[in-house]
PDB file of N, CA and C in Angstrom:
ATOM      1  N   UNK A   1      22.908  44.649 -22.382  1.00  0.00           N
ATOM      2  CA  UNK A   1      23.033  44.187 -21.025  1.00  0.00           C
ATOM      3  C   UNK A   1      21.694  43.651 -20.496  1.00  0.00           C
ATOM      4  N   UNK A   2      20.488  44.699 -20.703  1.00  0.00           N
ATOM      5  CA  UNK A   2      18.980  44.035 -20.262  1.00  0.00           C
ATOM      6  C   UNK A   2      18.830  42.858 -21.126  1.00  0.00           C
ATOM      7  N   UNK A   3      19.271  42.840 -22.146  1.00  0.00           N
ATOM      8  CA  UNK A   3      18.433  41.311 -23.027  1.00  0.00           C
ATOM      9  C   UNK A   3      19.618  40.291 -22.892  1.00  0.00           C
ATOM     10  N   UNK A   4      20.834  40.131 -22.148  1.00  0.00           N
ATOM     11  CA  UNK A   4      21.739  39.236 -21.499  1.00  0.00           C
ATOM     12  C   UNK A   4      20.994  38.888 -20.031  1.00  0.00           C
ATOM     13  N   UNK A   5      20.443  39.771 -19.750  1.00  0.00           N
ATOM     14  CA  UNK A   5      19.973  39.471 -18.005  1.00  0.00           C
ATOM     15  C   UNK A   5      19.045  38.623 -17.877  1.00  0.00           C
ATOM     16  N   UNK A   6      18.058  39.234 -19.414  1.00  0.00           N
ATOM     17  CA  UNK A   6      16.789  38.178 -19.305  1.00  0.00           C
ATOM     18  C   UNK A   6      16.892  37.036 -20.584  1.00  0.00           C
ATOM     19  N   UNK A   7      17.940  36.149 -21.116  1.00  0.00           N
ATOM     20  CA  UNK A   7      18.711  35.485 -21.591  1.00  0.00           C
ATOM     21  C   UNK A   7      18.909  34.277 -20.548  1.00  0.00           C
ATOM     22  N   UNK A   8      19.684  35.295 -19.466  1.00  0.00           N
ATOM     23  CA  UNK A   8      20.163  34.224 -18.502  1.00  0.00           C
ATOM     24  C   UNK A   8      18.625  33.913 -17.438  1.00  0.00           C
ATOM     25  N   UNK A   9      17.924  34.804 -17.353  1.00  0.00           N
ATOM     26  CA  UNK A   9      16.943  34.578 -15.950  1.00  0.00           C
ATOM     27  C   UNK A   9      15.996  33.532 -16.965  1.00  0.00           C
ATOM     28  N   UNK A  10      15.815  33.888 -18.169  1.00  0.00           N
ATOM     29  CA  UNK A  10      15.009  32.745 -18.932  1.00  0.00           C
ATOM     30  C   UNK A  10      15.909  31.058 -18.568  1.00  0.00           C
ATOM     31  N   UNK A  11      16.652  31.496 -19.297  1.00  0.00           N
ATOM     32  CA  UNK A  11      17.492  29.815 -18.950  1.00  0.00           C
ATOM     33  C   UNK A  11      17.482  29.223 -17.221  1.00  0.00           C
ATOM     34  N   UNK A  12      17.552  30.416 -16.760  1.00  0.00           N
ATOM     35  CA  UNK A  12      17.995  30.015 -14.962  1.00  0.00           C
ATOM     36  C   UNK A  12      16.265  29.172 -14.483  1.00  0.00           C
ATOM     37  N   UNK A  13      15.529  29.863 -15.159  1.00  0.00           N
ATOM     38  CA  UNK A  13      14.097  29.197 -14.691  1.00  0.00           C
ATOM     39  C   UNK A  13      13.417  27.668 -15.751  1.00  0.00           C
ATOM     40  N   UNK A  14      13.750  28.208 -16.813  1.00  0.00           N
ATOM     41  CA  UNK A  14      13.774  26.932 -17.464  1.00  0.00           C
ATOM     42  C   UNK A  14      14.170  25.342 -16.720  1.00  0.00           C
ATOM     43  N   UNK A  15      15.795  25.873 -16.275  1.00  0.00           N
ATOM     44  CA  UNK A  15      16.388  24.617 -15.711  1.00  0.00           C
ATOM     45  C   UNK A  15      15.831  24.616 -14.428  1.00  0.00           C
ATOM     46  N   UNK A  16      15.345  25.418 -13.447  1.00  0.00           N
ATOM     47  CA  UNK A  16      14.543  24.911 -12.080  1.00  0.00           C
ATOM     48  C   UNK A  16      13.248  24.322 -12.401  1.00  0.00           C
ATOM     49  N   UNK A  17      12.490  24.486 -13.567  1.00  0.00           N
ATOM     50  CA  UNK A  17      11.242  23.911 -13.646  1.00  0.00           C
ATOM     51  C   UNK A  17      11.613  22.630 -14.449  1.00  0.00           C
ATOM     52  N   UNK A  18      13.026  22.336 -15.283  1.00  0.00           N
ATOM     53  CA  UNK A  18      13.260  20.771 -15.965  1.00  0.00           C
ATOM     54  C   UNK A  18      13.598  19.965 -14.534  1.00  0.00           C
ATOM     55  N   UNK A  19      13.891  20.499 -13.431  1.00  0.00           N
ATOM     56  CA  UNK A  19      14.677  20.318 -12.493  1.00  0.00           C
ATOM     57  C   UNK A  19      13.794  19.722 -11.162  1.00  0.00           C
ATOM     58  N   UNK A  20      12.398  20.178 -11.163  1.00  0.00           N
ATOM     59  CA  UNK A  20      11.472  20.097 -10.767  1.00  0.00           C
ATOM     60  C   UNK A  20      10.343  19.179 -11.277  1.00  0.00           C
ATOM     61  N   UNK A  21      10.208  18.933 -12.561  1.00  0.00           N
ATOM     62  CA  UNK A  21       9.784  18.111 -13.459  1.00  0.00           C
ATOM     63  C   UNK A  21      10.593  16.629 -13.262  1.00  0.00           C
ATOM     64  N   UNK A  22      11.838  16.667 -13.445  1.00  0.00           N
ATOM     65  CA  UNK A  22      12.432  15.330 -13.709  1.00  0.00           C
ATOM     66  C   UNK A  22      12.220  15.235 -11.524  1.00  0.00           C
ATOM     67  N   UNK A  23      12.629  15.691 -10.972  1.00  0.00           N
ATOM     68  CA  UNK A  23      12.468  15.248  -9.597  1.00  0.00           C
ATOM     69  C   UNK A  23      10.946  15.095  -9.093  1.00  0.00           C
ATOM     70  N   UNK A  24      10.255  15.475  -9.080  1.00  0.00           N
ATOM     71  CA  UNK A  24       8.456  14.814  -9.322  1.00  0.00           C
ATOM     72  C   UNK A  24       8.287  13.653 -10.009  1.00  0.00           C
ATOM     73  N   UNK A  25       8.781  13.362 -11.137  1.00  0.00           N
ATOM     74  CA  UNK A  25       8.986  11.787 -11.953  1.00  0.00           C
ATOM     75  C   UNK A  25       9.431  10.948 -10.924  1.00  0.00           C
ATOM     76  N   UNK A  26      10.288  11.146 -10.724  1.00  0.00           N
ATOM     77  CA  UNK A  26      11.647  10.546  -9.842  1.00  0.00           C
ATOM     78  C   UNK A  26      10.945   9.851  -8.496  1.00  0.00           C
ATOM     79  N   UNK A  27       9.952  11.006  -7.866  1.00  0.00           N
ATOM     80  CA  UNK A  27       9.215  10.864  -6.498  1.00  0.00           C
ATOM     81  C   UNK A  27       7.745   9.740  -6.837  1.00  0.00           C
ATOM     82  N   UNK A  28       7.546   9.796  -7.960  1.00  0.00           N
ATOM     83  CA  UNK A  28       6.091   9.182  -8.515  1.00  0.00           C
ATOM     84  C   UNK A  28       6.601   7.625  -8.538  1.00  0.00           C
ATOM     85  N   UNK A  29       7.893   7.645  -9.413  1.00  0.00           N
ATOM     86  CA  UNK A  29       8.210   6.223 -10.028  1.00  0.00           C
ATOM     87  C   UNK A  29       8.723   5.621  -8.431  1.00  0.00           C
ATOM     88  N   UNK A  30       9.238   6.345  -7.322  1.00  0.00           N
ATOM     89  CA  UNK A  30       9.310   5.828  -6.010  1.00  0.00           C
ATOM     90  C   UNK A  30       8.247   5.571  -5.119  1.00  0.00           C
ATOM     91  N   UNK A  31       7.409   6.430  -5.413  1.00  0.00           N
ATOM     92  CA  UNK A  31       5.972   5.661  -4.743  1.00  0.00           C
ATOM     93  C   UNK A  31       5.312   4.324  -5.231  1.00  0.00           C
ATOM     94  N   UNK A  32       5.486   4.863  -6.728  1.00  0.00           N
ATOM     95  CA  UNK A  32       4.927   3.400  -7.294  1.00  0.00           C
ATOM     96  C   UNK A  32       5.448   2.404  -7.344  1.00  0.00           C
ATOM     97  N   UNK A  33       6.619   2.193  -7.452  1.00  0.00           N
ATOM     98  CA  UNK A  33       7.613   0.626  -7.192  1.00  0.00           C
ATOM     99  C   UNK A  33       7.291   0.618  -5.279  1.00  0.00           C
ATOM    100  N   UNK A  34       7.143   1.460  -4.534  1.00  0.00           N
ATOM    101  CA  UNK A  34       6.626   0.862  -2.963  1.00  0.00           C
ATOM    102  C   UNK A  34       5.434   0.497  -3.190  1.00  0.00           C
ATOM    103  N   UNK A  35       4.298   1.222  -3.738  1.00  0.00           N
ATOM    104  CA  UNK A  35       2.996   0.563  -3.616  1.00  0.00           C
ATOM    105  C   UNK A  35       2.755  -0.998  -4.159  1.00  0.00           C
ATOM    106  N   UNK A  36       3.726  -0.881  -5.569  1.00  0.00           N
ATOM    107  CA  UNK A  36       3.800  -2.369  -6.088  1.00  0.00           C
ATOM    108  C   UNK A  36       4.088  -3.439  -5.189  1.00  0.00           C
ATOM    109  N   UNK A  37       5.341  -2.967  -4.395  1.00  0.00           N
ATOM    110  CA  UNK A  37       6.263  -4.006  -3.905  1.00  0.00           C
ATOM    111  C   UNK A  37       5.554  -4.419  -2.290  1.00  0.00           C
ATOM    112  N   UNK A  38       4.646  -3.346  -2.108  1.00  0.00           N
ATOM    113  CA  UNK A  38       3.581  -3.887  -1.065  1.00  0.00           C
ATOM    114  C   UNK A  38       2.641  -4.825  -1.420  1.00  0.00           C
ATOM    115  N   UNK A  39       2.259  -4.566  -2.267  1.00  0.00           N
ATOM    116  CA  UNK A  39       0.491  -5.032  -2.990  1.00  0.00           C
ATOM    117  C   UNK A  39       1.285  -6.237  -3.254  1.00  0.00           C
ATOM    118  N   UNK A  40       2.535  -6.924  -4.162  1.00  0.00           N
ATOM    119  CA  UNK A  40       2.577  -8.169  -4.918  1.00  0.00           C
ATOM    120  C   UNK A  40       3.806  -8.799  -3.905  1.00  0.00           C
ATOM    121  N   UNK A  41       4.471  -8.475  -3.045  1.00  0.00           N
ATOM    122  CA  UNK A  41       5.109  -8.796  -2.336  1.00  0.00           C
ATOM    123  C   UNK A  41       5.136 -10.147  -1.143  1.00  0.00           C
ATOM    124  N   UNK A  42       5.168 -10.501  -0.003  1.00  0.00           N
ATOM    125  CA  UNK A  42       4.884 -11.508   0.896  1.00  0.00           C
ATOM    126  C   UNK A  42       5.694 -11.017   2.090  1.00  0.00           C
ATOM    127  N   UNK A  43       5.735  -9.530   2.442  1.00  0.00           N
ATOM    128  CA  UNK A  43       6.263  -8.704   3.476  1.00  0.00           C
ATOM    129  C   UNK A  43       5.624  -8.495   4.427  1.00  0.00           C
ATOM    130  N   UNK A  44       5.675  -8.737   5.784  1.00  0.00           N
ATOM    131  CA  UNK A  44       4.992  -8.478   6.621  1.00  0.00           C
ATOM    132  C   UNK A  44       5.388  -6.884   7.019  1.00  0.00           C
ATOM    133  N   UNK A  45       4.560  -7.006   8.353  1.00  0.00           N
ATOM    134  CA  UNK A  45       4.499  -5.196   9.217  1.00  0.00           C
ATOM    135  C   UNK A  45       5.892  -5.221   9.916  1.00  0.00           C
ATOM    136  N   UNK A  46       5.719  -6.255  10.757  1.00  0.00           N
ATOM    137  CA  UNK A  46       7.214  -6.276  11.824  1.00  0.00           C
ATOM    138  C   UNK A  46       7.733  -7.384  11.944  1.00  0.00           C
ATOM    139  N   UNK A  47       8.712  -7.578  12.251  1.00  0.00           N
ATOM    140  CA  UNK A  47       9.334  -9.114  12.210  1.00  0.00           C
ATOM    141  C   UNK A  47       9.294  -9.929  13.203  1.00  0.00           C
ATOM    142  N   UNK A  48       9.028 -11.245  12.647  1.00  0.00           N
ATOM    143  CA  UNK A  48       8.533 -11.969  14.619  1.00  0.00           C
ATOM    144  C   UNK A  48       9.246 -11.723  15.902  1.00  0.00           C
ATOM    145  N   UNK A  49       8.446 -11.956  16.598  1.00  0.00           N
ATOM    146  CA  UNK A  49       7.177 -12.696  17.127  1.00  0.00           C
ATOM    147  C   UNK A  49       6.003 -11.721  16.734  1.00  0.00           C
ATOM    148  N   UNK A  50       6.171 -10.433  16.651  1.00  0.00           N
ATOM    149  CA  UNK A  50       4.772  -9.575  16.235  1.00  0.00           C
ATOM    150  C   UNK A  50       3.944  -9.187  17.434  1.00  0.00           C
ATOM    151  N   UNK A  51       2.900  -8.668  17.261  1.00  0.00           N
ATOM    152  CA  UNK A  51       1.528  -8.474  18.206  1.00  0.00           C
ATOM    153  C   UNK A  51       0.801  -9.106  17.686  1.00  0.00           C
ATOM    154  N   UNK A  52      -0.027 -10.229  18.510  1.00  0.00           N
ATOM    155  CA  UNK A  52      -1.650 -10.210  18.357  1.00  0.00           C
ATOM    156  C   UNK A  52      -2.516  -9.213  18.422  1.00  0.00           C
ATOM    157  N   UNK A  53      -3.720  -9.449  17.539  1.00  0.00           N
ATOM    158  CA  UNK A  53      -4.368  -8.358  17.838  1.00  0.00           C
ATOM    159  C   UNK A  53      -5.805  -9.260  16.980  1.00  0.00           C
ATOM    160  N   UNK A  54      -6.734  -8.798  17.111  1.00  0.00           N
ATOM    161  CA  UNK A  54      -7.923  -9.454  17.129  1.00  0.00           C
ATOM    162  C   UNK A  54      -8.943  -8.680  15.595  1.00  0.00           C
ATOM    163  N   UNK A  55     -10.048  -9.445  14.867  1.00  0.00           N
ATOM    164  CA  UNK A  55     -10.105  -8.412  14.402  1.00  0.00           C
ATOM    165  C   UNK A  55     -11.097  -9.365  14.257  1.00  0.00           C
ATOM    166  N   UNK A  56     -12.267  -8.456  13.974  1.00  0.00           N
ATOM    167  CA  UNK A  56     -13.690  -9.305  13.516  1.00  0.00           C
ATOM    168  C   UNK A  56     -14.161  -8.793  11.915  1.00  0.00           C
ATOM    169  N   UNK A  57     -14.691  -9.703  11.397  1.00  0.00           N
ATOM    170  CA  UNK A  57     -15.481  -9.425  10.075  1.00  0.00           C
ATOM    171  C   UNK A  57     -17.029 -10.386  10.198  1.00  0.00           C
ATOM    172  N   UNK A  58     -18.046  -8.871  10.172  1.00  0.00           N
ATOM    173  CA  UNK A  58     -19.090  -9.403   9.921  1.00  0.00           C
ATOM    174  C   UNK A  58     -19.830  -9.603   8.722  1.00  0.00           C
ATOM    175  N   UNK A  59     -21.178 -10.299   8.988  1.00  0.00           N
ATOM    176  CA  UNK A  59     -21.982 -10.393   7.672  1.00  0.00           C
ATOM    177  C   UNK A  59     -22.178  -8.859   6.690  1.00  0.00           C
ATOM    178  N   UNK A  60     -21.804  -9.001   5.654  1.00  0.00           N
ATOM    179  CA  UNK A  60     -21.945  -7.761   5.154  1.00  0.00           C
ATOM    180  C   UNK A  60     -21.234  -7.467   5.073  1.00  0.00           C
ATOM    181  N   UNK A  61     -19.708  -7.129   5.232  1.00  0.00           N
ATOM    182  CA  UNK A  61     -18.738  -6.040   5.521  1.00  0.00           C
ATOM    183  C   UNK A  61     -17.871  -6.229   4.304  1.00  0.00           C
ATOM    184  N   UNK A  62     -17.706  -4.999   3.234  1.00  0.00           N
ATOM    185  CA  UNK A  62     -16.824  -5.262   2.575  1.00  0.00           C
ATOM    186  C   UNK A  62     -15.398  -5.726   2.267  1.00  0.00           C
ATOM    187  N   UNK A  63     -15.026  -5.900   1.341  1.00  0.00           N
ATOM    188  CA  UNK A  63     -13.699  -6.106   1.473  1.00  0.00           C
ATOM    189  C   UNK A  63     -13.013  -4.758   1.488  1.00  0.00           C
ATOM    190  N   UNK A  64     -13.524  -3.835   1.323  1.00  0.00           N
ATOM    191  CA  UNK A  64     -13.025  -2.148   1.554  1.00  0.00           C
ATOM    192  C   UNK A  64     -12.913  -2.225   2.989  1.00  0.00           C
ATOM    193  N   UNK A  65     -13.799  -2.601   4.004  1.00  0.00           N
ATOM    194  CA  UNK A  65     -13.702  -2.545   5.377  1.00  0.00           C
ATOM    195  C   UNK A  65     -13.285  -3.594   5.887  1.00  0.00           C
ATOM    196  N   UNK A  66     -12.550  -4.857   5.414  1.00  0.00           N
ATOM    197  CA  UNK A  66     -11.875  -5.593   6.171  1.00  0.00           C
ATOM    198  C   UNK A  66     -10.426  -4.621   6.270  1.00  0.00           C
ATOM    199  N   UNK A  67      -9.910  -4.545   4.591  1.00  0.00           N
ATOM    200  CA  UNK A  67      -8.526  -3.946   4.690  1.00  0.00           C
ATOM    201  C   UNK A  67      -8.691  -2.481   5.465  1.00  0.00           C
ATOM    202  N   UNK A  68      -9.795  -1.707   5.744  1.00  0.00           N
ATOM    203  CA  UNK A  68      -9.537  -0.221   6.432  1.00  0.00           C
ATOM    204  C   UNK A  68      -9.237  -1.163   8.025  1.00  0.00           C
ATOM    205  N   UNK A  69     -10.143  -1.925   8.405  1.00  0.00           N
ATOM    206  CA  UNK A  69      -9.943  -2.006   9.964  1.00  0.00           C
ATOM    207  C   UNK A  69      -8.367  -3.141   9.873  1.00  0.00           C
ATOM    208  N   UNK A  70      -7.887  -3.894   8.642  1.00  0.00           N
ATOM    209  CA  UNK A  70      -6.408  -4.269   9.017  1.00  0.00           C
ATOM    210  C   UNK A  70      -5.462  -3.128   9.059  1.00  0.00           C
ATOM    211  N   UNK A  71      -5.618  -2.209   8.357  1.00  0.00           N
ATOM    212  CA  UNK A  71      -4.838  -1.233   8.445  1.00  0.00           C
ATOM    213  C   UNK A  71      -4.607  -0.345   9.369  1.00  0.00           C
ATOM    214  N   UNK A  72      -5.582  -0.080   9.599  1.00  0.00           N
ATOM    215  CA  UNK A  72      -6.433   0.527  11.284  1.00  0.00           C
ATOM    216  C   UNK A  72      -5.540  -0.018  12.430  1.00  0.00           C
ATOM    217  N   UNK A  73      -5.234  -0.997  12.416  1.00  0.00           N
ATOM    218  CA  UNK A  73      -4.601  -2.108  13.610  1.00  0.00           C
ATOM    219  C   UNK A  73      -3.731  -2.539  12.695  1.00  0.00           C
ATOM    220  N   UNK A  74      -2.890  -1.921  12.148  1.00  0.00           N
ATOM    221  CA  UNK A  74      -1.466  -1.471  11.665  1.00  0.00           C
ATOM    222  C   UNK A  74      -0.935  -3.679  11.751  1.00  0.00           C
ATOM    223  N   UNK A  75      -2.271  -3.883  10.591  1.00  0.00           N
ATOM    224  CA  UNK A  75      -1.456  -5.582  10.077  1.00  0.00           C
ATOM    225  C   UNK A  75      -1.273  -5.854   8.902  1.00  0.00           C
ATOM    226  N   UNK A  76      -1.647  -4.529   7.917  1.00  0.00           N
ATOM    227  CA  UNK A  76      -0.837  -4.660   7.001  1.00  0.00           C
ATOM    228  C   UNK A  76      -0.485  -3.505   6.684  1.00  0.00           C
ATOM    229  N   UNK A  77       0.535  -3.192   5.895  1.00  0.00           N
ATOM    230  CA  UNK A  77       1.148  -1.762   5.489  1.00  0.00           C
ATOM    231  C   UNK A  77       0.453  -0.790   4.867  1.00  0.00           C
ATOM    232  N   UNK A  78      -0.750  -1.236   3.892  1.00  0.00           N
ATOM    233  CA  UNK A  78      -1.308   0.078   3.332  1.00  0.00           C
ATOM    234  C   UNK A  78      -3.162  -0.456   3.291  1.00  0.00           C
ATOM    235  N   UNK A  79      -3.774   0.050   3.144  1.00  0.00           N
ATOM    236  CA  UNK A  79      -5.405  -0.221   3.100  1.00  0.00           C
ATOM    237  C   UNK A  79      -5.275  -0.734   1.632  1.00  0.00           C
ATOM    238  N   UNK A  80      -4.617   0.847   0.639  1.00  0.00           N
ATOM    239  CA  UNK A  80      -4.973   0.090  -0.985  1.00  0.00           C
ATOM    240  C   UNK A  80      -4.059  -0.741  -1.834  1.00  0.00           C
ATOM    241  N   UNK A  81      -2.669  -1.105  -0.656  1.00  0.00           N
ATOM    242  CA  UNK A  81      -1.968  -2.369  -1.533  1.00  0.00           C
ATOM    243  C   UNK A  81      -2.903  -3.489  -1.316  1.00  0.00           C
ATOM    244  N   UNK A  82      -3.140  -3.791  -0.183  1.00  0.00           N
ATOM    245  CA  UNK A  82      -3.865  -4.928   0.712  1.00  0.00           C
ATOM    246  C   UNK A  82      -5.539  -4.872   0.107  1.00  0.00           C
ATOM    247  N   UNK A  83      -5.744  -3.822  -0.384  1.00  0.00           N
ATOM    248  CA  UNK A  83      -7.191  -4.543  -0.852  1.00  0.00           C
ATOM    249  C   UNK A  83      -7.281  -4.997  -2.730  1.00  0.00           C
ATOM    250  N   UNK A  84      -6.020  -3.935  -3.204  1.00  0.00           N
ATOM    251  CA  UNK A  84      -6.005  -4.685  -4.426  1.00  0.00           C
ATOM    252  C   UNK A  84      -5.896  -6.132  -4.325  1.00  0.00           C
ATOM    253  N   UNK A  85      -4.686  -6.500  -3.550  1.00  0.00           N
ATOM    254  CA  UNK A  85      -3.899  -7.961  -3.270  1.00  0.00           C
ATOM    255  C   UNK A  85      -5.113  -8.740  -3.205  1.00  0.00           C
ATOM    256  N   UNK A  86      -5.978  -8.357  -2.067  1.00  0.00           N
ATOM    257  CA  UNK A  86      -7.428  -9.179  -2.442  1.00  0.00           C
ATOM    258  C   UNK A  86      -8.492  -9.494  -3.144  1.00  0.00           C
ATOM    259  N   UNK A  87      -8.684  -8.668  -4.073  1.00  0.00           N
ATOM    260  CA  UNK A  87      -9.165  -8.303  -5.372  1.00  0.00           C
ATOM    261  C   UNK A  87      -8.735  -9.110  -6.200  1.00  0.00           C
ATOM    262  N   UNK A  88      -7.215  -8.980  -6.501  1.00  0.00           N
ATOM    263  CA  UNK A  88      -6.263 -10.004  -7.498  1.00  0.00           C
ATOM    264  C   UNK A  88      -6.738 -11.263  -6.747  1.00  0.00           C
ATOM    265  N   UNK A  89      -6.161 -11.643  -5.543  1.00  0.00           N
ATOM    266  CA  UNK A  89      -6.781 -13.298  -5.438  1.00  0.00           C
ATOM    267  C   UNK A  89      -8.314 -13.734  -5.050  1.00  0.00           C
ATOM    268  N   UNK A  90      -9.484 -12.648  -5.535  1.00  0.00           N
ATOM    269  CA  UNK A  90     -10.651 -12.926  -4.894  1.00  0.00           C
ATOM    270  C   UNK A  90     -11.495 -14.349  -5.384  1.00  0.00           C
ATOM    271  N   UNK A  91     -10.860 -14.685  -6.877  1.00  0.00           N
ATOM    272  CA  UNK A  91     -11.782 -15.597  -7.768  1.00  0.00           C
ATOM    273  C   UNK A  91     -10.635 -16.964  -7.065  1.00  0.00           C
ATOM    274  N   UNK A  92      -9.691 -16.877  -6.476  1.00  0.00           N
ATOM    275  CA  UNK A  92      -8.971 -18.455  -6.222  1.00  0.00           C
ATOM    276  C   UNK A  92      -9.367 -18.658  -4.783  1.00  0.00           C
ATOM    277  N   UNK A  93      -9.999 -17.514  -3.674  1.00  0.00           N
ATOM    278  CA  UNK A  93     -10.521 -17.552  -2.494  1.00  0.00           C
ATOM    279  C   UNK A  93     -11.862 -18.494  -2.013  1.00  0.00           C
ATOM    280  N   UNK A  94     -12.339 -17.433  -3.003  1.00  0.00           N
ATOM    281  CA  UNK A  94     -13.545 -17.500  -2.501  1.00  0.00           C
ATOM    282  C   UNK A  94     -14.361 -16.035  -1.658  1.00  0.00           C
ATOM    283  N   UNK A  95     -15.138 -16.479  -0.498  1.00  0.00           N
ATOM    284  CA  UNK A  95     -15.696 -15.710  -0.076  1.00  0.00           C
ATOM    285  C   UNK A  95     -14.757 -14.995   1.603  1.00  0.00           C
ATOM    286  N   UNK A  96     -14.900 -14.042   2.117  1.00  0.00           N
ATOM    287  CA  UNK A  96     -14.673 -13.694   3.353  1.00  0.00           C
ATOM    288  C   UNK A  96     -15.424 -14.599   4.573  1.00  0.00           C
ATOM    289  N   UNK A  97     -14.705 -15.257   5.145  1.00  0.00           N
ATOM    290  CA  UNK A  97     -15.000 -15.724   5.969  1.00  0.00           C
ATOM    291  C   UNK A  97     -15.849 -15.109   7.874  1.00  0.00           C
ATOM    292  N   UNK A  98     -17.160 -15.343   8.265  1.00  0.00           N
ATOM    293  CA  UNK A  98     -17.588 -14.108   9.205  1.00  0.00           C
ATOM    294  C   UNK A  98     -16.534 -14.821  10.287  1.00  0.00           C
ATOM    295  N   UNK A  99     -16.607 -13.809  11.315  1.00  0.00           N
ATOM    296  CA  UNK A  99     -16.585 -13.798  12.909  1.00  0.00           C
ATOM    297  C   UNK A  99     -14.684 -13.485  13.407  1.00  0.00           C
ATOM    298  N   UNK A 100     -14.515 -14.382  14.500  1.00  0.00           N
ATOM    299  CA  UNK A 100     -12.810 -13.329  15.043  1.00  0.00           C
ATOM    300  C   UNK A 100     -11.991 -13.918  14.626  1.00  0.00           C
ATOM    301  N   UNK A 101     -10.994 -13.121  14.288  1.00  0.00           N
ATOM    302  CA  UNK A 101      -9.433 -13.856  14.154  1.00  0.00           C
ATOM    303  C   UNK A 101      -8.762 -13.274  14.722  1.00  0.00           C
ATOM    304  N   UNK A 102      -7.543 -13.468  15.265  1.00  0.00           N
ATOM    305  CA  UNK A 102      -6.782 -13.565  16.140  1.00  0.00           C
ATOM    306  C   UNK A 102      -5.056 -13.608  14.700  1.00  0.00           C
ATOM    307  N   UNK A 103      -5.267 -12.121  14.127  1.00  0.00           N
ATOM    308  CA  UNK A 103      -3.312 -12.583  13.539  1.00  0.00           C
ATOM    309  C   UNK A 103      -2.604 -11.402  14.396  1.00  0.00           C
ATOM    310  N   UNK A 104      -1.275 -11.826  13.281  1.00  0.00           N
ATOM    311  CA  UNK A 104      -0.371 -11.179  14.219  1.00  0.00           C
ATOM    312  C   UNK A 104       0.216 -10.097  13.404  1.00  0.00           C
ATOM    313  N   UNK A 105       0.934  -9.418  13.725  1.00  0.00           N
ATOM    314  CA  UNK A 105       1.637  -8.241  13.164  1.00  0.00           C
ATOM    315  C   UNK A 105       2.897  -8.349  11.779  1.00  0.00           C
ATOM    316  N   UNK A 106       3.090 -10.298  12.589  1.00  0.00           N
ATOM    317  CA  UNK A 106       4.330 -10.470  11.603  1.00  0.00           C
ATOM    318  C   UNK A 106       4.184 -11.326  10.652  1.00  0.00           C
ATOM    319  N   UNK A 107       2.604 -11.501  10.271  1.00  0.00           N
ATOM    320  CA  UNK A 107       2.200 -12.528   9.320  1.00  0.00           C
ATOM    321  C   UNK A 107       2.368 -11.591   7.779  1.00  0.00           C
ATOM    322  N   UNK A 108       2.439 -12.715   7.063  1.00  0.00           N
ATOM    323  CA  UNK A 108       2.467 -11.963   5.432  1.00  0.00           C
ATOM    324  C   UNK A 108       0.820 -12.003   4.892  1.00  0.00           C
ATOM    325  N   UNK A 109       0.855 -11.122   4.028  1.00  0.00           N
ATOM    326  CA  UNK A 109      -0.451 -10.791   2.995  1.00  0.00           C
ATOM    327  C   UNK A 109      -1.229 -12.111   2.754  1.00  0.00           C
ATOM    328  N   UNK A 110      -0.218 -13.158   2.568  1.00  0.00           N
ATOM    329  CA  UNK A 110      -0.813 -14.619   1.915  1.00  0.00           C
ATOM    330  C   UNK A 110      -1.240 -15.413   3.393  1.00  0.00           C
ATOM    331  N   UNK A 111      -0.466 -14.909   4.361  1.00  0.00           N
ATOM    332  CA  UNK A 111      -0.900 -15.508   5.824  1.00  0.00           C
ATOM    333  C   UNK A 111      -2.195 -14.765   6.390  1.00  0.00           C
ATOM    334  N   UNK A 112      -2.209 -13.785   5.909  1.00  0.00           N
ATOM    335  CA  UNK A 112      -3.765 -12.702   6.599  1.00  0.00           C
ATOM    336  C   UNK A 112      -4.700 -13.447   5.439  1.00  0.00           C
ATOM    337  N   UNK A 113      -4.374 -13.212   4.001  1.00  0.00           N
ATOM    338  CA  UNK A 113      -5.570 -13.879   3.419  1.00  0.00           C
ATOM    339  C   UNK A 113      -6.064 -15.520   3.674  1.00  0.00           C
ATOM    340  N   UNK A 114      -5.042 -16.089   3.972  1.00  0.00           N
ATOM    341  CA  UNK A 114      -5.160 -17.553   4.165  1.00  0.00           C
ATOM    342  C   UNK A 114      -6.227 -17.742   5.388  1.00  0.00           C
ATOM    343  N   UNK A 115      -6.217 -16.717   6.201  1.00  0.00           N
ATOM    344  CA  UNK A 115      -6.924 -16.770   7.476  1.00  0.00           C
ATOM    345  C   UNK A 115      -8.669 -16.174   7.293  1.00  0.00           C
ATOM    346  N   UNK A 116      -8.725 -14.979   6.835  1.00  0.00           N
ATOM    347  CA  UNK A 116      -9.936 -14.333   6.874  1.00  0.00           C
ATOM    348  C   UNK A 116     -10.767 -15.384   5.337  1.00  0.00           C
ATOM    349  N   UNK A 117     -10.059 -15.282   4.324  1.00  0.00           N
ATOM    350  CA  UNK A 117     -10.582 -16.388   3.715  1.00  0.00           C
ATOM    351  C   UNK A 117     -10.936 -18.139   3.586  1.00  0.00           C
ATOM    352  N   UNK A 118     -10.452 -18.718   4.738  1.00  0.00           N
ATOM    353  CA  UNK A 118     -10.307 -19.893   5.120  1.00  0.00           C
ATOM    354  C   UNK A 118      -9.353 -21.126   4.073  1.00  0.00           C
ATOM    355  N   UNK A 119      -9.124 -20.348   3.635  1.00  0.00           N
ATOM    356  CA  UNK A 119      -7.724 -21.146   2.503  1.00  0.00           C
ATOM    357  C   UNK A 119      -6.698 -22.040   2.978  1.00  0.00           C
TER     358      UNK A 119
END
């Protein structure tokens, strides 16, 4: 009877930790198809008309701190889809362009880069 009990409590935990295992996969491969589908996508924040909202880049300022302060002022969806995205197109850009811009909430990734990079 004791080595049936712990028979079954072995198996009963086995399957909560395969159970736990395959649902953690499950949660990973769903983050990562969103992070993808942000970063390579042409999705904006909200759908027009949007908010203006203003944003400056000065001399010096990385491209780590353009995407923290777009993100900051919620114009694009994530800091590290949006700074890979810039990374991937940095050699067809060029350089960051200084001083204000003026986008909007409902522009896409290729419309924010088109702007701060002068493209």
């Amino acid at each position: 009877m004791l080595r049936t009990m712990r028979t079954i409590l072995i198996v009963m935990l086995n399957m909560i930790f395969i159970g736990l295992v395959v649902f953690s996969c499950i949660q990973m491969i769903h983050l990562g198809y969103g992070f993808a589908y942000d970063t390579l996508s042409n999705s904006s924040v909200a759908p027009p008309p949007g908010e203006d909202k203003v944003i400056s880049i000065q001399s010096g300022q990385t491209e780590y701190d353009v995407a923290d302060d777009l993100a900051g002022k919620d114009l694009v969806k994530g800091k590290w889809s949006f700074l890979i995205r810039m990374k991937l197109e940095r050699d067809k850009r060029g350089s960051l362009k200084n001083g204000e811009f003026v986008l909007n909430t409902s522009m896409s990734y290729d419309e924010i880069l088109n702007e701060i990079y002068g493209g």
